[in-house]
PDB file of N, CA and C in Angstrom:
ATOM      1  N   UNK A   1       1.624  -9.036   5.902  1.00  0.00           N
ATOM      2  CA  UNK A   1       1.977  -8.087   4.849  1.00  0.00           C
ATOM      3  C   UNK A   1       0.910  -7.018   4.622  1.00  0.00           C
ATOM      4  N   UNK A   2      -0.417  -7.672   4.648  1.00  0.00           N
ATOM      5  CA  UNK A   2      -1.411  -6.332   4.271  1.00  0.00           C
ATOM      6  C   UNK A   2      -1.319  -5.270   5.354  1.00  0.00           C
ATOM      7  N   UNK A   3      -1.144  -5.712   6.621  1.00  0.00           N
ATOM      8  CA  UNK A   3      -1.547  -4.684   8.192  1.00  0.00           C
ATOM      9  C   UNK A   3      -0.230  -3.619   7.554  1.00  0.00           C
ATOM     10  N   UNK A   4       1.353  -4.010   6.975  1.00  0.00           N
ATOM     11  CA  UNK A   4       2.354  -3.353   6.461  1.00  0.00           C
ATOM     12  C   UNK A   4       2.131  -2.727   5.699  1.00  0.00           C
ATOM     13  N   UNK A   5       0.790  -3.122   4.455  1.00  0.00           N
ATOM     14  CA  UNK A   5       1.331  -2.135   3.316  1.00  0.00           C
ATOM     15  C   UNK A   5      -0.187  -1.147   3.587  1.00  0.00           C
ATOM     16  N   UNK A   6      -1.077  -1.324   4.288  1.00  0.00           N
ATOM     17  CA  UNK A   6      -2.354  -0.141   4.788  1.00  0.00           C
ATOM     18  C   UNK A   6      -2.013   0.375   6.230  1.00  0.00           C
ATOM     19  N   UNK A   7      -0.891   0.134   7.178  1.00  0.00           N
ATOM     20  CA  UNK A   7      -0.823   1.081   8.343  1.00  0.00           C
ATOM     21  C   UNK A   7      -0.473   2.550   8.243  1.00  0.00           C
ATOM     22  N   UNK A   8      -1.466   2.970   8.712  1.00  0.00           N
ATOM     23  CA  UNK A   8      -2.003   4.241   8.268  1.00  0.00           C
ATOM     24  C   UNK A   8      -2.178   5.270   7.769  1.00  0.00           C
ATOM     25  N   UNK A   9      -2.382   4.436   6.507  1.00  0.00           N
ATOM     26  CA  UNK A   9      -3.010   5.093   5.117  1.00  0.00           C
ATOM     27  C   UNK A   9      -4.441   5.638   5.108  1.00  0.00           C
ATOM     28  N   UNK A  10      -5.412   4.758   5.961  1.00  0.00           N
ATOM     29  CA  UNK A  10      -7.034   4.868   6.100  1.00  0.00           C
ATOM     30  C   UNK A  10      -7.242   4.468   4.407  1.00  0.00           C
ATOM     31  N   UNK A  11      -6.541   3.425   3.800  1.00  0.00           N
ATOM     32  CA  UNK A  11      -6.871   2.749   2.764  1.00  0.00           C
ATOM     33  C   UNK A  11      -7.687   1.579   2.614  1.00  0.00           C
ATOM     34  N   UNK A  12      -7.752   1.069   3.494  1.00  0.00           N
ATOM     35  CA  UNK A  12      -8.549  -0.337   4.089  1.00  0.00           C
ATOM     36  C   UNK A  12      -8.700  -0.740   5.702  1.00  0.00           C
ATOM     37  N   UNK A  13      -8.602  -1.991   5.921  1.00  0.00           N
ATOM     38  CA  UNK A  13      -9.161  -2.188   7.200  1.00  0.00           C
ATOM     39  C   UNK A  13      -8.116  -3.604   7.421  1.00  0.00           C
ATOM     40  N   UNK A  14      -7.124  -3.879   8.545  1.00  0.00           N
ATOM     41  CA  UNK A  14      -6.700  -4.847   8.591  1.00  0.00           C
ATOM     42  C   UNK A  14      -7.301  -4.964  10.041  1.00  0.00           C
ATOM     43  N   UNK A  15      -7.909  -6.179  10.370  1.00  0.00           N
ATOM     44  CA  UNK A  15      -8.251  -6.942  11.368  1.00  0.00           C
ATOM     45  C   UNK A  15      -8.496  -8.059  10.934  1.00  0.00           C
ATOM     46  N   UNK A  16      -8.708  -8.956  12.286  1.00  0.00           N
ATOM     47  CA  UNK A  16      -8.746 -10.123  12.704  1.00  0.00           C
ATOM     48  C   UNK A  16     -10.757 -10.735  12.136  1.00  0.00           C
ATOM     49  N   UNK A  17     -10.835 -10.424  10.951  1.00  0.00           N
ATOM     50  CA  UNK A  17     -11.881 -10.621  10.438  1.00  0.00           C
ATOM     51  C   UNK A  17     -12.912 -12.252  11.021  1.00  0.00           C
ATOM     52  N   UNK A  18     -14.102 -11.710  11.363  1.00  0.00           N
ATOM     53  CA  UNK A  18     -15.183 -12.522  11.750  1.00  0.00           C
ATOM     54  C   UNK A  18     -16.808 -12.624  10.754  1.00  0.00           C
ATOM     55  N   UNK A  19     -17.187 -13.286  10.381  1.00  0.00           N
ATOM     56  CA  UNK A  19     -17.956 -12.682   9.481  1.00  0.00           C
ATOM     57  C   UNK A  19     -18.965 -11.239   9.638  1.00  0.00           C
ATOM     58  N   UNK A  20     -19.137 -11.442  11.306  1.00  0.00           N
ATOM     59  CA  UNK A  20     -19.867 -10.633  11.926  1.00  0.00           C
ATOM     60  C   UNK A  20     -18.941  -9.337  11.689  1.00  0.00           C
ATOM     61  N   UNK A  21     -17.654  -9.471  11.653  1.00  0.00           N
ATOM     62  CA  UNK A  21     -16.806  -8.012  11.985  1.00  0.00           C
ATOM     63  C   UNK A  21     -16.621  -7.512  10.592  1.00  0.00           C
ATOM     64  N   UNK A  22     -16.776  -8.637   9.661  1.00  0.00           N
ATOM     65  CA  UNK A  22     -16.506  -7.822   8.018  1.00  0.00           C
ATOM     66  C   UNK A  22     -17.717  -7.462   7.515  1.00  0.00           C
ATOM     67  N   UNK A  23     -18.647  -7.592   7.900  1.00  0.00           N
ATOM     68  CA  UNK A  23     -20.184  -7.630   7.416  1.00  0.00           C
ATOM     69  C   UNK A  23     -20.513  -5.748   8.161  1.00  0.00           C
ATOM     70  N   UNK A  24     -19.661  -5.673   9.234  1.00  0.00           N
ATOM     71  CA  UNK A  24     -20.150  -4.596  10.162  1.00  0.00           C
ATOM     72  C   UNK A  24     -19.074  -3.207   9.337  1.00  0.00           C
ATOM     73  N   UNK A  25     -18.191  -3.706   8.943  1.00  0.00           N
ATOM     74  CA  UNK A  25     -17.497  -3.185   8.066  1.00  0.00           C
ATOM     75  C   UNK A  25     -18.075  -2.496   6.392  1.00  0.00           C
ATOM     76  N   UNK A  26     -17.848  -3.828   5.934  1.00  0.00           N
ATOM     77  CA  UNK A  26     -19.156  -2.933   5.156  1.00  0.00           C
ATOM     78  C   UNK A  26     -20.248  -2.320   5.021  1.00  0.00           C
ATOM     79  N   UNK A  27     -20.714  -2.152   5.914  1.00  0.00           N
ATOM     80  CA  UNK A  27     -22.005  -1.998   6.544  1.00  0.00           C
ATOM     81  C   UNK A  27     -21.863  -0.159   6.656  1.00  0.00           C
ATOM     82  N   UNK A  28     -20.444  -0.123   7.298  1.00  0.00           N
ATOM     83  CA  UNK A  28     -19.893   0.955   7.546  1.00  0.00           C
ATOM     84  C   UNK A  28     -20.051   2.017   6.038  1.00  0.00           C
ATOM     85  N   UNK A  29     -18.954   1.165   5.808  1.00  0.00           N
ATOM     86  CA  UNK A  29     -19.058   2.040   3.975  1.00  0.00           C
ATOM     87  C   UNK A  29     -20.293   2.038   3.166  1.00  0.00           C
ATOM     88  N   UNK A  30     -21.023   1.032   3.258  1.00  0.00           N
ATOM     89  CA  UNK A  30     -22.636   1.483   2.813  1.00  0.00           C
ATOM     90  C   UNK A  30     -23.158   2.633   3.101  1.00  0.00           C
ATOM     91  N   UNK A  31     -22.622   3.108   4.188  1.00  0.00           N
ATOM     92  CA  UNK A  31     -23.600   3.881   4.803  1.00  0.00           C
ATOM     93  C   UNK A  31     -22.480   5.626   4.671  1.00  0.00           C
ATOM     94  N   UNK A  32     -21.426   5.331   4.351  1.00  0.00           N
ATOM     95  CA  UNK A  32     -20.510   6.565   4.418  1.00  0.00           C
ATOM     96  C   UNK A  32     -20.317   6.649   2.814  1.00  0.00           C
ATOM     97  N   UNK A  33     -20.659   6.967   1.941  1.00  0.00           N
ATOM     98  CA  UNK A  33     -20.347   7.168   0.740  1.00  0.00           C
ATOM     99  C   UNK A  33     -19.233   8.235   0.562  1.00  0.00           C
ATOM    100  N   UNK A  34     -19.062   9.238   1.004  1.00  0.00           N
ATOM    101  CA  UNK A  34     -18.269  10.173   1.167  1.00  0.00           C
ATOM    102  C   UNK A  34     -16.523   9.009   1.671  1.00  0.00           C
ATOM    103  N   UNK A  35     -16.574   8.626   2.624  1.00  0.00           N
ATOM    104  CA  UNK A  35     -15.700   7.870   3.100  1.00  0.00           C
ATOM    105  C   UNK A  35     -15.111   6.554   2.477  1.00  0.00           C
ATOM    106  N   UNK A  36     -15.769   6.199   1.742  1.00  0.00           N
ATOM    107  CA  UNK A  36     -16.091   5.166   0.752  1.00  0.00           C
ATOM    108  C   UNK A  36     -15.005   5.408  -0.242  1.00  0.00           C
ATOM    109  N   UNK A  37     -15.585   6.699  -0.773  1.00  0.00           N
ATOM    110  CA  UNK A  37     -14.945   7.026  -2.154  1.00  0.00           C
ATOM    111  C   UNK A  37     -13.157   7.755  -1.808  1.00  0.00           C
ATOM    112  N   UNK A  38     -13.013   8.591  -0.685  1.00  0.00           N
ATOM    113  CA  UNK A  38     -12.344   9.056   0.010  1.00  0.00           C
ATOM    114  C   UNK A  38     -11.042   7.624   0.190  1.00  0.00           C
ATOM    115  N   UNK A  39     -11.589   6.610   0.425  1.00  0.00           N
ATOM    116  CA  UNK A  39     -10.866   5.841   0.710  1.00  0.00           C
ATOM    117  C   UNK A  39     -10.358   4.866  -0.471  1.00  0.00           C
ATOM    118  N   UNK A  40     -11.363   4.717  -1.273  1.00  0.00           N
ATOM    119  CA  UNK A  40     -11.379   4.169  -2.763  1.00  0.00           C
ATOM    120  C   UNK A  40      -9.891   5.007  -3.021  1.00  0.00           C
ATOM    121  N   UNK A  41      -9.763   6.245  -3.186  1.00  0.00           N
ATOM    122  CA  UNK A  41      -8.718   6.735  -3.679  1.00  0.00           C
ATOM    123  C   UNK A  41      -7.448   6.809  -3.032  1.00  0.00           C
ATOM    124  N   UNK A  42      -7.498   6.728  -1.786  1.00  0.00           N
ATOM    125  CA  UNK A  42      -5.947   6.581  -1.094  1.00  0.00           C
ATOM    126  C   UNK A  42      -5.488   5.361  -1.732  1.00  0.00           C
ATOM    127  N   UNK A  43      -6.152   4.240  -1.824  1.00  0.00           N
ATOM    128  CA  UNK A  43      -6.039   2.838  -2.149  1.00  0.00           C
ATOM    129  C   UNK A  43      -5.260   2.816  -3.243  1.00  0.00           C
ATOM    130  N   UNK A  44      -6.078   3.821  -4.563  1.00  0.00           N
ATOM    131  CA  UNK A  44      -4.897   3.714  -5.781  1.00  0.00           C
ATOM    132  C   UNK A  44      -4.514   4.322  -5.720  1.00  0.00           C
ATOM    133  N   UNK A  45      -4.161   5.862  -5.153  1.00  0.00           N
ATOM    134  CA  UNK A  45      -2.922   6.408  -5.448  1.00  0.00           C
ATOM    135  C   UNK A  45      -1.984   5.795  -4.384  1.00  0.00           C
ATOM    136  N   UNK A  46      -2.171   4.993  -3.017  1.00  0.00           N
ATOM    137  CA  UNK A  46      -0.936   4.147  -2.413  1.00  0.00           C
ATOM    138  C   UNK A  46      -0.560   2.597  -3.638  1.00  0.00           C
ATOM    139  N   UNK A  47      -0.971   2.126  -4.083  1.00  0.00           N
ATOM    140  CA  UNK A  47      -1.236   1.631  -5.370  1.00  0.00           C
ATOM    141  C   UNK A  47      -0.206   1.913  -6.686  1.00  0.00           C
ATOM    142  N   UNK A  48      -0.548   2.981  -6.938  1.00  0.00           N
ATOM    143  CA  UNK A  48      -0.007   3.940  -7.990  1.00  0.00           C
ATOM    144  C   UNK A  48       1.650   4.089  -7.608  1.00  0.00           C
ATOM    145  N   UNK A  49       1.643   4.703  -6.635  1.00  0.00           N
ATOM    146  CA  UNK A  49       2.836   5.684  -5.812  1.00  0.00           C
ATOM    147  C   UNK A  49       3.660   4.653  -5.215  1.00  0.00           C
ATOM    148  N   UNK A  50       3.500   3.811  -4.755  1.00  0.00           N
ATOM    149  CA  UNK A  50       4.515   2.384  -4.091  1.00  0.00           C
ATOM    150  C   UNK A  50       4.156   0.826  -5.168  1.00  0.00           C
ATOM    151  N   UNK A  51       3.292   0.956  -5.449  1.00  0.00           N
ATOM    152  CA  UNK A  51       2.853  -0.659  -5.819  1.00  0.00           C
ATOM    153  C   UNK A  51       2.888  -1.336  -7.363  1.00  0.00           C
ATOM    154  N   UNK A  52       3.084  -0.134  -7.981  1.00  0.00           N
ATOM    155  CA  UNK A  52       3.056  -0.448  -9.412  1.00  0.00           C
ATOM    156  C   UNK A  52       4.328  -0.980  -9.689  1.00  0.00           C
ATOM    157  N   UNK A  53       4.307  -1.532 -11.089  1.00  0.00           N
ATOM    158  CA  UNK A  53       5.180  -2.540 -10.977  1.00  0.00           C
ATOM    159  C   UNK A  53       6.300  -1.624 -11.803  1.00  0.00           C
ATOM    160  N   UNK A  54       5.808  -0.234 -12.024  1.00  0.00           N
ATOM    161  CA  UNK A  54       7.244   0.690 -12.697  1.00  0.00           C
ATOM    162  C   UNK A  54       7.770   1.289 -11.773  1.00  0.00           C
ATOM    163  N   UNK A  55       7.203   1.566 -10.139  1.00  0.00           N
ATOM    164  CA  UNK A  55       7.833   2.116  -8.517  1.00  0.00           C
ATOM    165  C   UNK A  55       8.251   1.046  -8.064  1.00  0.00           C
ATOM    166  N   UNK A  56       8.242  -0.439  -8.116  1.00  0.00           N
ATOM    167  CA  UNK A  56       8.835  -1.223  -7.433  1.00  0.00           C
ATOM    168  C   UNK A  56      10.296  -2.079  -8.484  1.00  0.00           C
ATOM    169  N   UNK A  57      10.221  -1.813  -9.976  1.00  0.00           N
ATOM    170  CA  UNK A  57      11.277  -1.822 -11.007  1.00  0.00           C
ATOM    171  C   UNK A  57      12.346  -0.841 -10.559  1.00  0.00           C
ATOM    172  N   UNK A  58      11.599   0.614 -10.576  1.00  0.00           N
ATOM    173  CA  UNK A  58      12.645   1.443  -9.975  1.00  0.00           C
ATOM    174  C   UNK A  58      13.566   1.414  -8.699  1.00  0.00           C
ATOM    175  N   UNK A  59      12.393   0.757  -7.626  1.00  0.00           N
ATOM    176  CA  UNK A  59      13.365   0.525  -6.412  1.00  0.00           C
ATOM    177  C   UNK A  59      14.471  -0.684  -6.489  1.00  0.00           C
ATOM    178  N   UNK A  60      14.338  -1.657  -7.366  1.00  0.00           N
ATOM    179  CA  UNK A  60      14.728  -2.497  -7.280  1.00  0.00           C
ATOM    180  C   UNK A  60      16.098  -2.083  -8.366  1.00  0.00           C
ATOM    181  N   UNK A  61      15.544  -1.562  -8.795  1.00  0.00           N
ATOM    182  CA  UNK A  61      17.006  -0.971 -10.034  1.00  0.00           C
ATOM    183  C   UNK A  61      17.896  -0.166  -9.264  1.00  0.00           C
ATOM    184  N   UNK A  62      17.574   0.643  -7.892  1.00  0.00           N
ATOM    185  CA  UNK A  62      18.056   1.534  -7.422  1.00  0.00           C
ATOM    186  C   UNK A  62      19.136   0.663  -6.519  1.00  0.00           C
ATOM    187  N   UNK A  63      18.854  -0.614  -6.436  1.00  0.00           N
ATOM    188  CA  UNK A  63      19.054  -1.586  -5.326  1.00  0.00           C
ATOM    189  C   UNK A  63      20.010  -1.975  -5.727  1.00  0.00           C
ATOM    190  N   UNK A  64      19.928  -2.397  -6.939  1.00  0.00           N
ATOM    191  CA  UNK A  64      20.977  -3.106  -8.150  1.00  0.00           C
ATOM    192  C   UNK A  64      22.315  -1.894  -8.007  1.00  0.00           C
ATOM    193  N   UNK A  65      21.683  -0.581  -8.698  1.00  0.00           N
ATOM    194  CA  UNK A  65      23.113  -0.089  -8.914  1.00  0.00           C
ATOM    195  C   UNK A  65      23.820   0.139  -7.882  1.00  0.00           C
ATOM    196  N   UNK A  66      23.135   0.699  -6.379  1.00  0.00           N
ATOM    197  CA  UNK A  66      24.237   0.367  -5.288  1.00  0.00           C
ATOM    198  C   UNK A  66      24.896  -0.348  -4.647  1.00  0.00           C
ATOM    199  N   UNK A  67      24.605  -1.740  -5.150  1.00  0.00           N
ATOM    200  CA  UNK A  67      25.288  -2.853  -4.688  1.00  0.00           C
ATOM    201  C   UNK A  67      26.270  -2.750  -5.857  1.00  0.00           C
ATOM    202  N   UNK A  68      26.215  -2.187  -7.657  1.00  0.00           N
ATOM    203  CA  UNK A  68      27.160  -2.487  -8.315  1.00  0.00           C
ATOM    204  C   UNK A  68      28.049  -1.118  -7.774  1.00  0.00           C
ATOM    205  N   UNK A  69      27.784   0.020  -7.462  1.00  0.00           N
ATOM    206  CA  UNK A  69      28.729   1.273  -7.120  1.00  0.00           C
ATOM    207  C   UNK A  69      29.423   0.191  -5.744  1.00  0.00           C
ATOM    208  N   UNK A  70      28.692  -0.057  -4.742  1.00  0.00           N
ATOM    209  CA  UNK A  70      29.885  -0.810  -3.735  1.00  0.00           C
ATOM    210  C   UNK A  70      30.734  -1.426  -3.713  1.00  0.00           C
ATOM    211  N   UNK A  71      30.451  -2.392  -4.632  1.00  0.00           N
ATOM    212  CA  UNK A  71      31.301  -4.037  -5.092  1.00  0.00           C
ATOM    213  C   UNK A  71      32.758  -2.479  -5.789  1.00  0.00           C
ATOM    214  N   UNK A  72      32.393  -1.695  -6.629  1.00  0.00           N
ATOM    215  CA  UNK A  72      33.266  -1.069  -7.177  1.00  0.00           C
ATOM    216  C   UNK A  72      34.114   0.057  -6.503  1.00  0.00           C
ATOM    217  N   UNK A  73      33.562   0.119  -5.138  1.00  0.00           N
ATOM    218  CA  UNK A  73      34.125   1.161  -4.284  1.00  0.00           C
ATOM    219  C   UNK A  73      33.514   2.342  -4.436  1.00  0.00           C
ATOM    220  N   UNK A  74      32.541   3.008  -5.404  1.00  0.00           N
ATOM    221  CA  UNK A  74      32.589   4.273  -5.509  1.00  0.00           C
ATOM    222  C   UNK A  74      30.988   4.548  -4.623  1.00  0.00           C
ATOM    223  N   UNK A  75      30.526   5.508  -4.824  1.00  0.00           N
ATOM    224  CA  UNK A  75      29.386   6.217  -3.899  1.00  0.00           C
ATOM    225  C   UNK A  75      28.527   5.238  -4.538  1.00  0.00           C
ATOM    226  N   UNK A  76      27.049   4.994  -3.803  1.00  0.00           N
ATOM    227  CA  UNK A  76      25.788   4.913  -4.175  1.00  0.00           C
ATOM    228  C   UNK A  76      24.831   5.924  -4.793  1.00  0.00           C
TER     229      UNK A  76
END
């Protein structure tokens, strides 16, 4: 699910984590502050924009009424 909800956003990092490979990782962003913060923010506005629980109410409401417009015959 995570590699799904950060493919390519450049919001995080999905791999096959080793301590050596997450350590080298941060290591990374220690050293990129610019990139750091850059990335800090894709995080919540992908967050914000898909993940909140009033964008995923809405999708799910959207879900609801087209299954009730179908059952009734009329458009979605």
């Amino acid at each position: 699910p995570m590699e799904e909800v950060l493919a390519g956003t450049d919001a995080g990092y999905v791999e096959a984590w080793t301590a050596a490979s997450l350590v080298d990782r941060l290591m990374e962003l220690h050293r990129e502050p610019d990139r750091r913060r850059a990335m800090s923010a894709r995080g919540r506005r992908l967050i914000e924009t898909t993940y909140a629980w009033r964008r995923v109410a809405e999708r799910v409401e959207a879900v609801i009424r087209g299954a009730i417009a179908r059952r009734r015959g009329g458009a979605a």
